[in-house]
Protein backbone atom coordinates (compact mmCIF):
# COMPACT_ATOMS: atom_id res chain seq x y z
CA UNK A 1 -81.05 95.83 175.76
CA UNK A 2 -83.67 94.61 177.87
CA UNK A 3 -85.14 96.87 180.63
CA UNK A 4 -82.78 96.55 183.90
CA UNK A 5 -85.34 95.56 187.00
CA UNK A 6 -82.89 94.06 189.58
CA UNK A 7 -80.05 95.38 191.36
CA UNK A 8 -77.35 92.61 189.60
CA UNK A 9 -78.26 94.13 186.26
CA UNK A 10 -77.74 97.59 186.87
CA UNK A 11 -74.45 96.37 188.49
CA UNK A 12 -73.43 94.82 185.44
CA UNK A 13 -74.79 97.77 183.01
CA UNK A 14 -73.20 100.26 185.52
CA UNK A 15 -69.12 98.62 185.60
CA UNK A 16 -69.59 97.47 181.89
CA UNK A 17 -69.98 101.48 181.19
CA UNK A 18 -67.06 102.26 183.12
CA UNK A 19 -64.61 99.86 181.36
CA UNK A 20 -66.08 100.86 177.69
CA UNK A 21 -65.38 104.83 178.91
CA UNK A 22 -61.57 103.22 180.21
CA UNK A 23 -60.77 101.30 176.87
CA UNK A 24 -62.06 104.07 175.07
CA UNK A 25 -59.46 106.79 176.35
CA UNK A 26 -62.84 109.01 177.75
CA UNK A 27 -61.71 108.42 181.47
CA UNK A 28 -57.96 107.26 182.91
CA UNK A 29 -57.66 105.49 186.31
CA UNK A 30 -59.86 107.36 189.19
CA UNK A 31 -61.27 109.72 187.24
CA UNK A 32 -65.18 110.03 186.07
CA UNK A 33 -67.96 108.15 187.67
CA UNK A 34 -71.36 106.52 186.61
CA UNK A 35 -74.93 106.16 189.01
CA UNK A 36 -78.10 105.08 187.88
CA UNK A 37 -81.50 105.08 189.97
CA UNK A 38 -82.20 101.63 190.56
CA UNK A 39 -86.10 100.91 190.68
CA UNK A 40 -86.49 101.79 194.66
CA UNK A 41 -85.15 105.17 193.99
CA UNK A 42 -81.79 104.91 195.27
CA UNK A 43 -78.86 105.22 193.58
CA UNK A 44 -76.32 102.91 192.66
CA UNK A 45 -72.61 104.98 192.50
CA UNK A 46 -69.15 104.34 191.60
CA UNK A 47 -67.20 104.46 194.46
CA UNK A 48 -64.05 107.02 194.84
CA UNK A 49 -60.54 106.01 194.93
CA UNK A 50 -60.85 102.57 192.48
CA UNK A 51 -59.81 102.64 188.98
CA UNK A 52 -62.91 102.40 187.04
CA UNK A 53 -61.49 99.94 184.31
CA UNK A 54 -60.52 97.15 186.99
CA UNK A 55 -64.31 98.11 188.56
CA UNK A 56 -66.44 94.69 190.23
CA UNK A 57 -69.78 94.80 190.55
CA UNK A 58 -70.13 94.33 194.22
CA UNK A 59 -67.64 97.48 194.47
CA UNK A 60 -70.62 99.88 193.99
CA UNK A 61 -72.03 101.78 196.37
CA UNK A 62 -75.89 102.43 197.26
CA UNK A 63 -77.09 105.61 198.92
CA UNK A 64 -80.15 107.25 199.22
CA UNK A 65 -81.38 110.80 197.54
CA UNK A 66 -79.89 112.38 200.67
CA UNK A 67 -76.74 110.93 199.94
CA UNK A 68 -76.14 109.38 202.82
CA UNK A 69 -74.68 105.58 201.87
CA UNK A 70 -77.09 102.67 202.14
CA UNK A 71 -74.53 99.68 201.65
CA UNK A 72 -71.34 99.26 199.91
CA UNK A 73 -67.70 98.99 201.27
CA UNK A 74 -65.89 102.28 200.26
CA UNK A 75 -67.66 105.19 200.06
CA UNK A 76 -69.20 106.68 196.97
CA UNK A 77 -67.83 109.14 194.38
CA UNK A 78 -66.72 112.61 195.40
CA UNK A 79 -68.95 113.91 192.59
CA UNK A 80 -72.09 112.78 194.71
CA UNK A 81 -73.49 115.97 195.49
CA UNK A 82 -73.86 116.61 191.73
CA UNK A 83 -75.57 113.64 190.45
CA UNK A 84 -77.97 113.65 193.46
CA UNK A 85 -79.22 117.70 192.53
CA UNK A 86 -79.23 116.48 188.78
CA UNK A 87 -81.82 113.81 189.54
CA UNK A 88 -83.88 115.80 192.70
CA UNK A 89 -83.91 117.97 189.82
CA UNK A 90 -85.08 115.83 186.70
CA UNK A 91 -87.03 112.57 188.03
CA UNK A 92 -87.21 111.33 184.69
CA UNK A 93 -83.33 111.06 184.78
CA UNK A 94 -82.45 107.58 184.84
CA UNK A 95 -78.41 107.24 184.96
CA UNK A 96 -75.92 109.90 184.93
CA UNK A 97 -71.83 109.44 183.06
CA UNK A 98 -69.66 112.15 184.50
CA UNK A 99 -66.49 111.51 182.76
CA UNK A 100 -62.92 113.55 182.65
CA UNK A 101 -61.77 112.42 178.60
CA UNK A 102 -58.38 113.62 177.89
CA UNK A 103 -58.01 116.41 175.57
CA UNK A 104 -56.49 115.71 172.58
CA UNK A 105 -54.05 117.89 170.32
């Protein structure tokens, strides 16, 4: 895959990750959540409350290193105060997947 340098991309990369995780059993309706740092160092976030299989694009939500929401229409995961320490803490962290599999017997 080609290096992602626009917004659109990461979109794409970002809701193409959440369906894989959905068919894939790893997450199940609202659960997990994906952000990456897009190139101006904010960071693009799955919102809360949408099923991450049926994810658009233009449902993702932008908000700075404070956490406090740039653009987007809902508001971003609840897990947002835990991918923002992981990447204060490691700048060389480039996307985080936080997801809730179910356990199998």
């Amino acid at each position: 895959m080609a290096p992602l340098r626009f917004e659109r991309d990461f979109r794409k990369a970002l809701v193409e990750v959440c369906r894989r995780m959905y068919q894939r059993g790893l997450i199940v309706a609202l659960d997990g959540n994906v952000s990456a740092r897009l190139p101006n160092g904010r960071i693009l976030t799955t919102p809360r409350g949408v099923c991450k299989g049926d994810l658009e694009p233009e449902e993702l939500v932008i908000v700075g290193l404070d956490g406090r929401k740039v653009s987007g229409r809902g508001e971003p995961t609840s897990e947002l105060p835990l991918h923002l320490e992981c990447y204060r803490q490691r700048p060389d962290i480039g996307a985080m997947v936080h997801g809730h599999s179910l356990q199998v017997r």
